[in-house]
Protein backbone atom coordinates (compact mmCIF):
# COMPACT_ATOMS: atom_id res chain seq x y z
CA UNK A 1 -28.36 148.16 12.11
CA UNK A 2 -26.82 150.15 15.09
CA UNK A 3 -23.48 148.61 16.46
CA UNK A 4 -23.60 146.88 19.80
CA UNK A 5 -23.11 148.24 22.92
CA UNK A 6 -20.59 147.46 25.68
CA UNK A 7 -22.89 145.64 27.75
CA UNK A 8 -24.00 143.82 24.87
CA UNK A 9 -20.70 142.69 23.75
CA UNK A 10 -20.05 141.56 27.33
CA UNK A 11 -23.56 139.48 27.25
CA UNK A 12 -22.28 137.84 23.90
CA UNK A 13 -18.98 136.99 25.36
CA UNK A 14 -20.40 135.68 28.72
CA UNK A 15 -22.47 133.33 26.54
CA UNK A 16 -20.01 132.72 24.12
CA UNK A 17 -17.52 131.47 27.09
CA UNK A 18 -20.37 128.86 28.33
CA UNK A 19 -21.49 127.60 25.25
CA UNK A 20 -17.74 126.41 25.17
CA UNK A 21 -17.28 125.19 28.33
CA UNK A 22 -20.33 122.91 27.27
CA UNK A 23 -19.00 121.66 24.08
CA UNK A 24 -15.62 121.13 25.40
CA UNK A 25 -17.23 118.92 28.56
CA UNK A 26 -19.63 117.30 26.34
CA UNK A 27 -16.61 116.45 23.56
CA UNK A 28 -14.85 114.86 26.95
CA UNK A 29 -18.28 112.96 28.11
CA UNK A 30 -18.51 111.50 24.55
CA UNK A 31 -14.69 110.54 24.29
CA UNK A 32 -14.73 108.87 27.55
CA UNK A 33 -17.98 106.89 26.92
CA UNK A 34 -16.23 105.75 23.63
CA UNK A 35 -13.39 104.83 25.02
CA UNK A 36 -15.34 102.74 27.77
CA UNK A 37 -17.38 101.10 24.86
CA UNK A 38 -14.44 99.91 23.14
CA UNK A 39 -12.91 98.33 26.59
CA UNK A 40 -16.32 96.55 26.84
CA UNK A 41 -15.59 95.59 23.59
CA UNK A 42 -12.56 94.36 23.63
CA UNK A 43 -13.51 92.23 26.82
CA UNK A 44 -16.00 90.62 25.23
CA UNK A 45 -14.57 90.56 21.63
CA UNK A 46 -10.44 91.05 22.37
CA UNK A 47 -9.53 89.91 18.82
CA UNK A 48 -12.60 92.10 17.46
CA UNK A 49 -16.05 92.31 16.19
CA UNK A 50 -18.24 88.66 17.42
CA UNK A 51 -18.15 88.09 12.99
CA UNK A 52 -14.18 88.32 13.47
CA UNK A 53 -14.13 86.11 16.31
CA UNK A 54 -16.79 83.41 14.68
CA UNK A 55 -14.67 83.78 11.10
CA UNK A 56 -11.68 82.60 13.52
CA UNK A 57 -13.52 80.04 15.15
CA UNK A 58 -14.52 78.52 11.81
CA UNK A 59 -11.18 78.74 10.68
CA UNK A 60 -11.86 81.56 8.10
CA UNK A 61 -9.27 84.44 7.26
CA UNK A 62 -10.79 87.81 8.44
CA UNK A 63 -9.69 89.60 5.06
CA UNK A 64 -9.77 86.55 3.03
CA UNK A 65 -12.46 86.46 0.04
CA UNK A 66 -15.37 83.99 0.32
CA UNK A 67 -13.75 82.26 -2.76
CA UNK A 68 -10.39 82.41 -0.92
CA UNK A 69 -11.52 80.86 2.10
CA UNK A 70 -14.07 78.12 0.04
CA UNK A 71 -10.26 76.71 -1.55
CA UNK A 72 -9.11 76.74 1.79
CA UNK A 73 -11.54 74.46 3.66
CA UNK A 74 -12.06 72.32 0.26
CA UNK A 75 -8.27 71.49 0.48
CA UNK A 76 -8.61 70.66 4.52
CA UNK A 77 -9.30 66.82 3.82
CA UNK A 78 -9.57 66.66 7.88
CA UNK A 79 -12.47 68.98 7.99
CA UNK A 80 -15.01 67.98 5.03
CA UNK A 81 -14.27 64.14 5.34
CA UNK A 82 -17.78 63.68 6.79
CA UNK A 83 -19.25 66.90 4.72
CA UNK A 84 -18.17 65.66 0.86
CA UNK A 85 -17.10 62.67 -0.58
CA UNK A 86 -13.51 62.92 -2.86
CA UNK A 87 -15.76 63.47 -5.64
CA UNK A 88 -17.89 66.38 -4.81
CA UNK A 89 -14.77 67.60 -3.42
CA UNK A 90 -13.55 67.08 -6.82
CA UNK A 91 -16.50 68.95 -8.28
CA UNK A 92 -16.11 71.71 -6.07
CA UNK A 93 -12.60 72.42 -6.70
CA UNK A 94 -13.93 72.45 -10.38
CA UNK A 95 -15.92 75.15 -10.32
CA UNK A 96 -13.55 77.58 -8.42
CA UNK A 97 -10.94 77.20 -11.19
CA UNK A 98 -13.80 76.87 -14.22
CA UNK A 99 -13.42 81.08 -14.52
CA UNK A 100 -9.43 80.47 -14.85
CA UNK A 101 -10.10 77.42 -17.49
CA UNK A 102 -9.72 79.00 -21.13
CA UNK A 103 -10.75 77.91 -24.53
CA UNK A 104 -7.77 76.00 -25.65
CA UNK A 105 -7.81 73.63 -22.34
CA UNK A 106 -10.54 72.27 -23.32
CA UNK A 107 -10.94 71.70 -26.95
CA UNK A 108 -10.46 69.18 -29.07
CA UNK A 109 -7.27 69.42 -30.87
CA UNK A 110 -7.52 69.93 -35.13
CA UNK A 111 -5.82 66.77 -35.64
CA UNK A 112 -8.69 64.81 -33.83
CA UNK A 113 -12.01 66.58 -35.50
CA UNK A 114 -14.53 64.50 -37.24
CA UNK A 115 -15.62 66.82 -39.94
CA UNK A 116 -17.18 66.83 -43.53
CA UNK A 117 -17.13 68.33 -47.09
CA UNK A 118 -20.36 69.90 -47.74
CA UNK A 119 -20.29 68.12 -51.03
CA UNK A 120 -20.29 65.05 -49.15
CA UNK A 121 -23.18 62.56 -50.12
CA UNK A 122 -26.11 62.05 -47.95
CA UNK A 123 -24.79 58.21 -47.87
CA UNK A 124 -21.14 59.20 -47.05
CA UNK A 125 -22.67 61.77 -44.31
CA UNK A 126 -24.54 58.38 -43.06
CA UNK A 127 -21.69 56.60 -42.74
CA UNK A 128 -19.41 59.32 -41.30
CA UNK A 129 -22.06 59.33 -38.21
CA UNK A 130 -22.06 56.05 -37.72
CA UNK A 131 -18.11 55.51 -37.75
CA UNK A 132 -17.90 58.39 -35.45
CA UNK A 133 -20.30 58.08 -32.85
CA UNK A 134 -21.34 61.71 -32.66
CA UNK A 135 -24.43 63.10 -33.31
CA UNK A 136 -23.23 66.72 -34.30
CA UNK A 137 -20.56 67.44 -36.98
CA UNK A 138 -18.49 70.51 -38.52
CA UNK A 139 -18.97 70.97 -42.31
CA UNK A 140 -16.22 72.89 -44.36
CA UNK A 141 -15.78 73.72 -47.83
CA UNK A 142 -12.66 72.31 -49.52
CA UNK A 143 -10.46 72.45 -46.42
CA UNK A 144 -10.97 72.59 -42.37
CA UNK A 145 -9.75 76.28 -42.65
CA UNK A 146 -12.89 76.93 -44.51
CA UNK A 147 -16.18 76.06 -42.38
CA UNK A 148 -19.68 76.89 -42.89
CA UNK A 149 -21.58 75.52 -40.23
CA UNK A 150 -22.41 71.96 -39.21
CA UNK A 151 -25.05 69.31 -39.44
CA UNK A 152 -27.04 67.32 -37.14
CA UNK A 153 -28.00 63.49 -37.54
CA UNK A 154 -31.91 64.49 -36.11
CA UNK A 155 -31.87 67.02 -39.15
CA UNK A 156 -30.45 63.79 -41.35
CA UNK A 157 -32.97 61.26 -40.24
CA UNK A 158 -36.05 63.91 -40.12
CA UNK A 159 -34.61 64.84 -43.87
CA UNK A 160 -34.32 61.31 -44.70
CA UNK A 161 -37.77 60.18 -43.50
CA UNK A 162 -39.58 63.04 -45.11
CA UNK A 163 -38.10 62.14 -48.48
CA UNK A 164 -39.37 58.16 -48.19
CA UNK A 165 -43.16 59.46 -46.93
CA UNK A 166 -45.12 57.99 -49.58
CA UNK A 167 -47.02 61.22 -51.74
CA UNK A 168 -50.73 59.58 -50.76
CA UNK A 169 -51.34 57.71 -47.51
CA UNK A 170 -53.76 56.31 -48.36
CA UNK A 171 -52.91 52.42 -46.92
CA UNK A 172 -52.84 54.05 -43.40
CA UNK A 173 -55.75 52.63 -40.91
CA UNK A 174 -59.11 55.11 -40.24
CA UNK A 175 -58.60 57.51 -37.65
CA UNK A 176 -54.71 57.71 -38.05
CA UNK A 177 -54.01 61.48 -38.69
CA UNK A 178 -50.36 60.86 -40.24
CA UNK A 179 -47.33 58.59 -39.86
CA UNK A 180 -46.49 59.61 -36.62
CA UNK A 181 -49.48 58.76 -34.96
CA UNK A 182 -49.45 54.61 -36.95
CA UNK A 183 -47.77 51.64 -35.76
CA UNK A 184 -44.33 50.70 -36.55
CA UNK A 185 -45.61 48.20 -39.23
CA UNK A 186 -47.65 51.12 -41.02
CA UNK A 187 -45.07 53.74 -40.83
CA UNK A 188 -42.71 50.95 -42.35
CA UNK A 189 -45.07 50.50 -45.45
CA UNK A 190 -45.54 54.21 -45.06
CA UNK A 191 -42.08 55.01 -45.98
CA UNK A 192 -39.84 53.90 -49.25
CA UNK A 193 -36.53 54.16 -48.42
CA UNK A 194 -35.51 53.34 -52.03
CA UNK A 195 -37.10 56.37 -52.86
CA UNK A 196 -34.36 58.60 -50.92
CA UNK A 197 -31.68 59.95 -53.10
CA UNK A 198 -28.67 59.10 -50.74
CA UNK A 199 -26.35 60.15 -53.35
CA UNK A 200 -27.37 64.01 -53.23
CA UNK A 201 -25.05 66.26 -51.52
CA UNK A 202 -25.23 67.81 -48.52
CA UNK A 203 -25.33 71.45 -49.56
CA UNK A 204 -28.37 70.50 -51.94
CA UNK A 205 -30.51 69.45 -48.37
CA UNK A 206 -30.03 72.97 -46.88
CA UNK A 207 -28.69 70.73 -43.52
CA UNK A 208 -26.15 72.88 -42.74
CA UNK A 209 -26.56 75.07 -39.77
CA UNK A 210 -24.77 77.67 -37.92
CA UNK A 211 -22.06 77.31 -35.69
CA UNK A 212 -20.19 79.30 -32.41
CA UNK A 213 -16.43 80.96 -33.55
CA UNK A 214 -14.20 81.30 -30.87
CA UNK A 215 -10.34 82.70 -30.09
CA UNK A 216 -8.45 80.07 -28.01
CA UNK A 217 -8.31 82.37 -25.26
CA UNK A 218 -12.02 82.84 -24.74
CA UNK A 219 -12.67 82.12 -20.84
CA UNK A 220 -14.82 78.87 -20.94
CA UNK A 221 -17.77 80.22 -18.66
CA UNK A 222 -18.04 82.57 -21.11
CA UNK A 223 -18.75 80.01 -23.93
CA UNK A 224 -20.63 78.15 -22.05
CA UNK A 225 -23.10 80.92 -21.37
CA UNK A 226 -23.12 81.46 -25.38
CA UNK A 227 -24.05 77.91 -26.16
CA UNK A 228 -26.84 78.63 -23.55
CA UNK A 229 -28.10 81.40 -24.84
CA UNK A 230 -27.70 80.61 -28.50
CA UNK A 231 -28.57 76.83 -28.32
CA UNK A 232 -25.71 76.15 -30.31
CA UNK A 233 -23.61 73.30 -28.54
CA UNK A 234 -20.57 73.41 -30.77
CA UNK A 235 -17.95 75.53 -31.36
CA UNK A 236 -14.78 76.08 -33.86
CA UNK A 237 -11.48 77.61 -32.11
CA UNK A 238 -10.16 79.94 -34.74
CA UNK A 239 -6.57 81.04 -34.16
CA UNK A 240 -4.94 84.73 -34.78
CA UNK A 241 -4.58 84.24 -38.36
CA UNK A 242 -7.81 82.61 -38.70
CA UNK A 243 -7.05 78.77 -39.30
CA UNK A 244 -9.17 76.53 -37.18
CA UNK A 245 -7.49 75.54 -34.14
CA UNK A 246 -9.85 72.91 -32.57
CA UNK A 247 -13.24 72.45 -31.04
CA UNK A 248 -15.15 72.57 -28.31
CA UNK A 249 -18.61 70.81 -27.43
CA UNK A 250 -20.48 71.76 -23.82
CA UNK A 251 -19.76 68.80 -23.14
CA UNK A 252 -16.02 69.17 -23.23
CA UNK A 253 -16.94 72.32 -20.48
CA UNK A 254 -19.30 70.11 -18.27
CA UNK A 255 -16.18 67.12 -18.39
CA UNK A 256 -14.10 70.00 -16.86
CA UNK A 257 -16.17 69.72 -13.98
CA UNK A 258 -17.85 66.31 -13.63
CA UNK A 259 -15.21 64.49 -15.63
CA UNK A 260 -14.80 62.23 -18.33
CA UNK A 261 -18.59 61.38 -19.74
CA UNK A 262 -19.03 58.16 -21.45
CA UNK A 263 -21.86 57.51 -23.26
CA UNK A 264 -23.53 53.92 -24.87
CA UNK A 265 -21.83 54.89 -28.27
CA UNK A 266 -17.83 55.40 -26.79
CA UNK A 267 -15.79 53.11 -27.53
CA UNK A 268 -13.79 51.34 -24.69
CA UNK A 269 -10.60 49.64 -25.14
CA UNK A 270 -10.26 48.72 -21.35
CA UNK A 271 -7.72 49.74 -19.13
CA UNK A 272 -4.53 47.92 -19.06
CA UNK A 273 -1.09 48.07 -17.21
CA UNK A 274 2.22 46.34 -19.20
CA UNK A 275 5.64 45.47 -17.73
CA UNK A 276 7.57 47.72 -20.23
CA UNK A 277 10.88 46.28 -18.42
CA UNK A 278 11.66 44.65 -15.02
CA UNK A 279 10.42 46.98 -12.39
CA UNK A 280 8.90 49.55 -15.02
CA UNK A 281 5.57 49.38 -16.48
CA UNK A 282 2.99 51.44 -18.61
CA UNK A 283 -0.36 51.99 -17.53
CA UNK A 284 -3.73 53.61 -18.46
CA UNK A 285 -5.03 55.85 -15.58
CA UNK A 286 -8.00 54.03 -16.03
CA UNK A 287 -6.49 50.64 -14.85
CA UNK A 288 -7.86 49.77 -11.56
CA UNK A 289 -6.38 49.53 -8.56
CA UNK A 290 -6.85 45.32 -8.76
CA UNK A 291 -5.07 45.48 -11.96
CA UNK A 292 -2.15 47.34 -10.37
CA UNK A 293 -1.65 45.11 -7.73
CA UNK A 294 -1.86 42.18 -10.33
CA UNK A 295 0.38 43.18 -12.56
CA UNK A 296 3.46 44.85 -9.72
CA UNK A 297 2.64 41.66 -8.04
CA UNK A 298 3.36 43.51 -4.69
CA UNK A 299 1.23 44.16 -1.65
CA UNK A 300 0.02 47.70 -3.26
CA UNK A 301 -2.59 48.25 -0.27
CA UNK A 302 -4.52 51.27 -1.04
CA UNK A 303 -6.57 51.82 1.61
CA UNK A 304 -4.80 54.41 3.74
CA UNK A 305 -6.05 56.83 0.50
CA UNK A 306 -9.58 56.08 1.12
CA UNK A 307 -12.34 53.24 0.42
CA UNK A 308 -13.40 54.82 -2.46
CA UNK A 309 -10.64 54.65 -4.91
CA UNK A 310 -11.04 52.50 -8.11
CA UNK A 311 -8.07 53.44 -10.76
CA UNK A 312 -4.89 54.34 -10.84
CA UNK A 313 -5.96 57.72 -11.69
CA UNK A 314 -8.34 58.27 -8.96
CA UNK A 315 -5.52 57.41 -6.97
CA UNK A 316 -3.07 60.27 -8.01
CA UNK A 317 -5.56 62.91 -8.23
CA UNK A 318 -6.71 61.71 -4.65
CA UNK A 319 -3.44 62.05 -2.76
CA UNK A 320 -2.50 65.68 -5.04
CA UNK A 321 -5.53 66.99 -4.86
CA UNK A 322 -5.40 68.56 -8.48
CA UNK A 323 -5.00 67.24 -12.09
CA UNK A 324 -1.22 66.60 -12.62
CA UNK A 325 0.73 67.68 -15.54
CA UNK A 326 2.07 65.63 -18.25
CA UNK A 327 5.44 65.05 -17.10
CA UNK A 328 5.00 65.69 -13.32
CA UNK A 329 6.58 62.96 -11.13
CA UNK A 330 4.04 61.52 -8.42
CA UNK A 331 5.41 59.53 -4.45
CA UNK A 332 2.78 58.34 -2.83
CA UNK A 333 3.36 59.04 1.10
CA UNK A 334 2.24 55.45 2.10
CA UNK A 335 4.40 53.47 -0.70
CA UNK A 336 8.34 54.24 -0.34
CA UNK A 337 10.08 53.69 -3.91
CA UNK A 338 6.86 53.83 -6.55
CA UNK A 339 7.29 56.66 -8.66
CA UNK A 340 4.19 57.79 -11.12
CA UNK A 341 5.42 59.88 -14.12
CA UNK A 342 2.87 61.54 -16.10
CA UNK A 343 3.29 60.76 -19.39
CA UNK A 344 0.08 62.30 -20.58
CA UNK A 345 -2.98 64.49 -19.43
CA UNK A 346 -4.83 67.32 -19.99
CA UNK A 347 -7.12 69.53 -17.69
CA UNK A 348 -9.53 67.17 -17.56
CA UNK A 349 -8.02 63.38 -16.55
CA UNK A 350 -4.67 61.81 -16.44
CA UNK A 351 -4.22 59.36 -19.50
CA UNK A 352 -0.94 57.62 -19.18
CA UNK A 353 1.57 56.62 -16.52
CA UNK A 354 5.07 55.07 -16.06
CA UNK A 355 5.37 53.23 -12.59
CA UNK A 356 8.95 53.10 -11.54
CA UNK A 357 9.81 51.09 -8.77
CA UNK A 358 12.91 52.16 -7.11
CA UNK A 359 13.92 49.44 -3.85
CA UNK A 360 15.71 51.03 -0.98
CA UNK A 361 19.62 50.20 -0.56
CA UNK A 362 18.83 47.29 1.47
CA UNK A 363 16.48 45.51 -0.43
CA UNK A 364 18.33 46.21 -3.64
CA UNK A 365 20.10 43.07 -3.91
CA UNK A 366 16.27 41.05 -3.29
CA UNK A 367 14.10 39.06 -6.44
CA UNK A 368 11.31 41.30 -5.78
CA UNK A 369 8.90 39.85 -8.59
CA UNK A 370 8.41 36.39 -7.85
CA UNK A 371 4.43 36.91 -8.08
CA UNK A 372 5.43 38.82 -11.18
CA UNK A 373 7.50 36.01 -12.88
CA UNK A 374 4.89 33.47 -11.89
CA UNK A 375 2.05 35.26 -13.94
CA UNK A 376 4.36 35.67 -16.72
CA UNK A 377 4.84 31.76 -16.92
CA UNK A 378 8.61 31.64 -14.49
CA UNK A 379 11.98 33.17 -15.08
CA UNK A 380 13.76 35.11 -12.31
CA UNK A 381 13.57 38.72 -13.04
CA UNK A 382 15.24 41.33 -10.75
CA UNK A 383 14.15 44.87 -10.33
CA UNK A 384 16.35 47.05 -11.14
């Protein structure tokens, strides 16, 4: 290809010279239209984008996380008085921590587990059920530190009931197609309970079935999703050098959200609130708020907290907000002088309290428990 001439070059240059007038006048048309698009902008929106402004308006941080800004409002008692009651507040709260709620919060300490010798009887696995109220059990061999699985009481009484079927039915009415489908009279004659072997062991039934093992420091959503997906509801906490630690049951995980769950077979003592010494008494967190006005025999009016509140408990974790710890010393805002002192929780619930009550200066040198000495049958007893 032949070079280009002179006028050529001259054409090329000519053009060249337009082409960047053009650019550099159309660069300035679309700088200056941007720049009037953002003062539009910013008259309509000074603080930002319409989101920024209606994140603002809600009360919302701009760079705050959705879970960030959920703990937020659910702590603004002002705001979500109408929207939730305490207790879905509660809930709420719950589930924002659950991912930050490990293994060992929840379990049930190795002291306190109900468990069984797989060469226990079938008659001494009856009666370990029935003193312990649960309907699931750990099975080890020779010592906790050893377990093999666990047993059911459905697997028990479907063991139990196949073993007293009588080998011929033959007494059952016409038409009946087997013991499930007779009266309650029939399947009584039906079965022969004296025919069970209750003194058998438990590894002889083939009872035993598996169980979940799990460090302490497992994150409890994520055993909860492995009882769901394994249908396997119970779980032993092994530690680092493989010793059982404690266990956990989904319900222990569900109670970290709901709360305590009493069923028809727990056994309840009743709450109750004692006058350790004058001005100074124990209490269950369970006591209710009638039985701590009864027993402090002073006008313990509640109602600035809310309508709602039944015990002592309710109370605290109404005006903190959170679960105390053991050991944490509570002041209610309303109620100058009453100090709460944890004396034992866990994640879950508050358990036991010590109410102090500490008079001001000037009514130091009052007989503050005249309703108090009355219930206790007289005496003058000063608060100290």
């Amino acid at each position: 290809m032949s070079e280009p001439d002179a006028q050529s070059m001259s054409a090329i240059s000519a053009t060249a010279a337009i082409a960047t007038r053009t650019a550099a006048h159309e660069a300035e048309r679309l700088l200056e239209a941007d720049r009037d698009h953002r003062r539009e902008r910013e008259e309509v929106a000074p603080s930002g984008s319409w989101i920024e402004r209606l994140r603002e308006m809600i009360g919302l941080k701009p760079s705050a996380t959705l879970r960030e800004n959920l703990e937020t409002e659910l702590s603004r008692d002002d705001a979500l008085d109408a929207a939730f009651t305490p207790e879905e507040r509660a809930m709420l709260r719950n589930i924002l921590h659950l991912r930050e709620t490990r293994v060992e919060d929840v379990m049930v300490p190795r002291a306190d587990i109900d468990a069984v010798d797989v060469d226990v009887t079938l008659a001494g696995l009856l009666l370990h059920f029935e003193r312990s109220g649960h309907s699931r059990t750990p099975v080890y061999r020779e010592t906790l530190d050893e377990p093999i699985g666990m047993v059911h009481i459905k697997d028990l009484m479907a063991y139990i009931t196949d073993q007293a079927k009588l080998p011929v039915a033959a007494d059952l009415p016409a038409g009946t197609a087997g013991v499930a489908d007779a009266s309650a009279e029939t399947v009584v004659a039906a079965l022969d309970i004296g025919a069970v072997d209750l003194s058998q062991p438990l590894e002889a039934t083939g009872l035993v079935r598996q169980l979940l093992f799990v460090p302490p420091s497992m994150p409890a959503t994520e055993l909860l999703s492995q009882m769901q997906s394994s249908h396997i509801q119970i779980a032993l906490v092994i530690d680092e050098y493989g010793g059982v630690d404690g266990l956990v049951s989904i319900e222990d995980i569900v109670e970290t959200i709901v709360g305590e769950i009493d069923d028809e077979h727990d056994e309840f003592e009743g709450p109750t609130i004692v006058e350790a010494e004058p001005g100074v008494f124990l209490a269950d967190a369970r006591a209710t708020v009638e039985d701590v006005v009864a027993a402090i025999g002073r006008d313990f009016d509640v109602s600035d907290y809310g309508d709602d509140i039944e015990t002592l408990g309710g109370l605290l974790v109404n005006v903190l907000g959170h679960i105390p710890a053991a050991g944490q010393v509570i002041s209610l805002p309303h109620h100058s002088g009453y100090e709460f002192e944890v004396l034992d929780a866990d994640p879950r619930r508050i358990k036991r309290l010590r109410i102090v009550y500490r008079p001001p200066a000037d009514e130091a040198t009052e007989v503050p428990a005249t309703a108090r000495a009355q219930r206790l049958g007289g005496g003058d007893r000063a608060v100290s």
